[in-house]
Protein backbone atom coordinates (compact mmCIF):
# COMPACT_ATOMS: atom_id res chain seq x y z
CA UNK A 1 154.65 90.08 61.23
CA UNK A 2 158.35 89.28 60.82
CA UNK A 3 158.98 87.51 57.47
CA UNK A 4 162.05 85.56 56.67
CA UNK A 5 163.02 84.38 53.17
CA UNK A 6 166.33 82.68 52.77
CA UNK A 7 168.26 82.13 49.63
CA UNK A 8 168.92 79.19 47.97
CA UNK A 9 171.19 78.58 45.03
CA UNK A 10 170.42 76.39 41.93
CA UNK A 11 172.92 73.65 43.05
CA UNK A 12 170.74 73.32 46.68
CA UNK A 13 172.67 75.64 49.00
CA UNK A 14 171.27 77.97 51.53
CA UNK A 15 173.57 81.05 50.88
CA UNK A 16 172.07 84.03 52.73
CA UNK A 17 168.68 85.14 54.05
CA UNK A 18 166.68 88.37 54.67
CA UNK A 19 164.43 89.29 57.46
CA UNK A 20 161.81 92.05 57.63
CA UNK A 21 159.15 93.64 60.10
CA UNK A 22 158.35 93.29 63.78
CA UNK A 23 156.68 90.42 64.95
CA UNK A 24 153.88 92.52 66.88
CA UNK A 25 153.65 89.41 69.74
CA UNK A 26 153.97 91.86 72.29
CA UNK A 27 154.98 94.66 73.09
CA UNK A 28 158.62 95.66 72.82
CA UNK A 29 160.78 94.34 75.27
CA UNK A 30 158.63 91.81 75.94
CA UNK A 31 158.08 90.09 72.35
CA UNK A 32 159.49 86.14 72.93
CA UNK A 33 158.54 85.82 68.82
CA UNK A 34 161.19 88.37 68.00
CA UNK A 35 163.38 87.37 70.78
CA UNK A 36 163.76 83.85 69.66
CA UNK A 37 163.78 85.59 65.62
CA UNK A 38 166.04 87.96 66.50
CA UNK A 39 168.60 85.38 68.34
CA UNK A 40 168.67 82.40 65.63
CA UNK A 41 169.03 85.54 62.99
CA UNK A 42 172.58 87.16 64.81
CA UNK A 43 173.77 84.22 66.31
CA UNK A 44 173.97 82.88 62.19
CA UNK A 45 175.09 85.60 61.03
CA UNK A 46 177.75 85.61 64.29
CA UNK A 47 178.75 82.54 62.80
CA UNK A 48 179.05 82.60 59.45
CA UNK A 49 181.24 85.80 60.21
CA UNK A 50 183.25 84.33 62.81
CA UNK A 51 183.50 80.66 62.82
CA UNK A 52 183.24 79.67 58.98
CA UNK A 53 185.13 83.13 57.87
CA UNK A 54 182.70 83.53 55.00
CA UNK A 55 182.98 86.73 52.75
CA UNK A 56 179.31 88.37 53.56
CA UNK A 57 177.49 91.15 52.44
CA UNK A 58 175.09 92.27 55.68
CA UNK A 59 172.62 95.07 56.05
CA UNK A 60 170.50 95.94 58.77
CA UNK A 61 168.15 98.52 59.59
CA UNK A 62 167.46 98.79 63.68
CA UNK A 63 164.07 100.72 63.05
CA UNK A 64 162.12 98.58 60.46
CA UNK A 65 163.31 95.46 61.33
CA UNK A 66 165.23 94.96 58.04
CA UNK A 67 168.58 92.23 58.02
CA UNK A 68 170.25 90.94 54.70
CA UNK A 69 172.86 88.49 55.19
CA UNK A 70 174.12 87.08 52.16
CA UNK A 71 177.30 84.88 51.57
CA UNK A 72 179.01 86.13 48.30
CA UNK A 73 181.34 84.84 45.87
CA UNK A 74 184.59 84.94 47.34
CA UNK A 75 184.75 81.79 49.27
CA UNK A 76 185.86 78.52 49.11
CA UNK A 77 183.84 75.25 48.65
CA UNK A 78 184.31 74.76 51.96
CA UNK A 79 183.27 77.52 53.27
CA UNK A 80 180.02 77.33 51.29
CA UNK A 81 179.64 73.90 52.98
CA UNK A 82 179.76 75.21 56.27
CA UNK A 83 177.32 78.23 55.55
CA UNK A 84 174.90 75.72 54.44
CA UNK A 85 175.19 74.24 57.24
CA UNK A 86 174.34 76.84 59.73
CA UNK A 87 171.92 78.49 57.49
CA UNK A 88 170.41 75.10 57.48
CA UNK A 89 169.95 74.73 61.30
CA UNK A 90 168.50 78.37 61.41
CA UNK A 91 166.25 77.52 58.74
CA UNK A 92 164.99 74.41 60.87
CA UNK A 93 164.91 76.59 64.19
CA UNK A 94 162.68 79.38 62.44
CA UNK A 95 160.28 76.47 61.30
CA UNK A 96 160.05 75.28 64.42
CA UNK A 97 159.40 78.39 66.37
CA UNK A 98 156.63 79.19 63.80
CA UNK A 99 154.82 75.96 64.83
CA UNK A 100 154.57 76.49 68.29
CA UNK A 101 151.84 78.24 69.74
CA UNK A 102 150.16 79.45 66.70
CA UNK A 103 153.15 81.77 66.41
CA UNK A 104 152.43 81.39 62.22
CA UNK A 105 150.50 84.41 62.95
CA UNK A 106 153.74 86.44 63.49
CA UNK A 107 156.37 84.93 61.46
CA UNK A 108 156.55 84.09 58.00
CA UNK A 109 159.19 81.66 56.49
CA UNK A 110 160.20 81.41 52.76
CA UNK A 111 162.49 79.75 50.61
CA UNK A 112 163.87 81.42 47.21
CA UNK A 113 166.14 80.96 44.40
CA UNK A 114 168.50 82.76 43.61
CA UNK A 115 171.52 82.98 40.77
């Protein structure tokens, strides 16, 4: 199972999220679950990096399955705004996907607080 919890700060904002494990839908190569994961997880992180600019701290470990992306202090309101945003819309994707086709059984979505 692939579990996602993204961060949320006291003022409402999604500012980062981590993902761990495989979804074990299939096997690899052919795993749609951690296809679809997998894509809404970079293609945030792609933009976060590249289209709002945001100051990030990222980790990812290949093997295990294990990405941090977190948006850290050094950015403007802005560019908070923006992260939200698009942390927002993967947020909504990832709910989605876990609704379809009983795929609950392979991905895990969370929400937490953080300072």
């Amino acid at each position: 199972m692939t579990s996602i919890q993204l961060f949320i700060s006291a003022e409402g904002r999604f500012v980062g999220f981590k993902a761990q494990g495989h979804t074990g839908y299939a096997r690899h190569g052919e795993d749609i679950v951690c296809a679809g994961v997998s894509t809404l997880i970079q293609t945030t992180a792609l933009g976060l990096e590249k289209i709002v600019r945001a100051a990030l701290n990222i980790k990812a470990q290949k093997e295990t399955g294990y990405f941090l992306c977190e948006v850290t202090g050094d950015n403007s309101q802005a560019q908070l705004e923006r992260a939200d945003l698009l942390l927002r819309n993967m947020y909504l994707g990832l709910i989605e996907m876990s609704k379809a086709n009983d795929y609950h059984k392979y991905l895990h979505v969370s929400i937490k607080e953080v300072e």
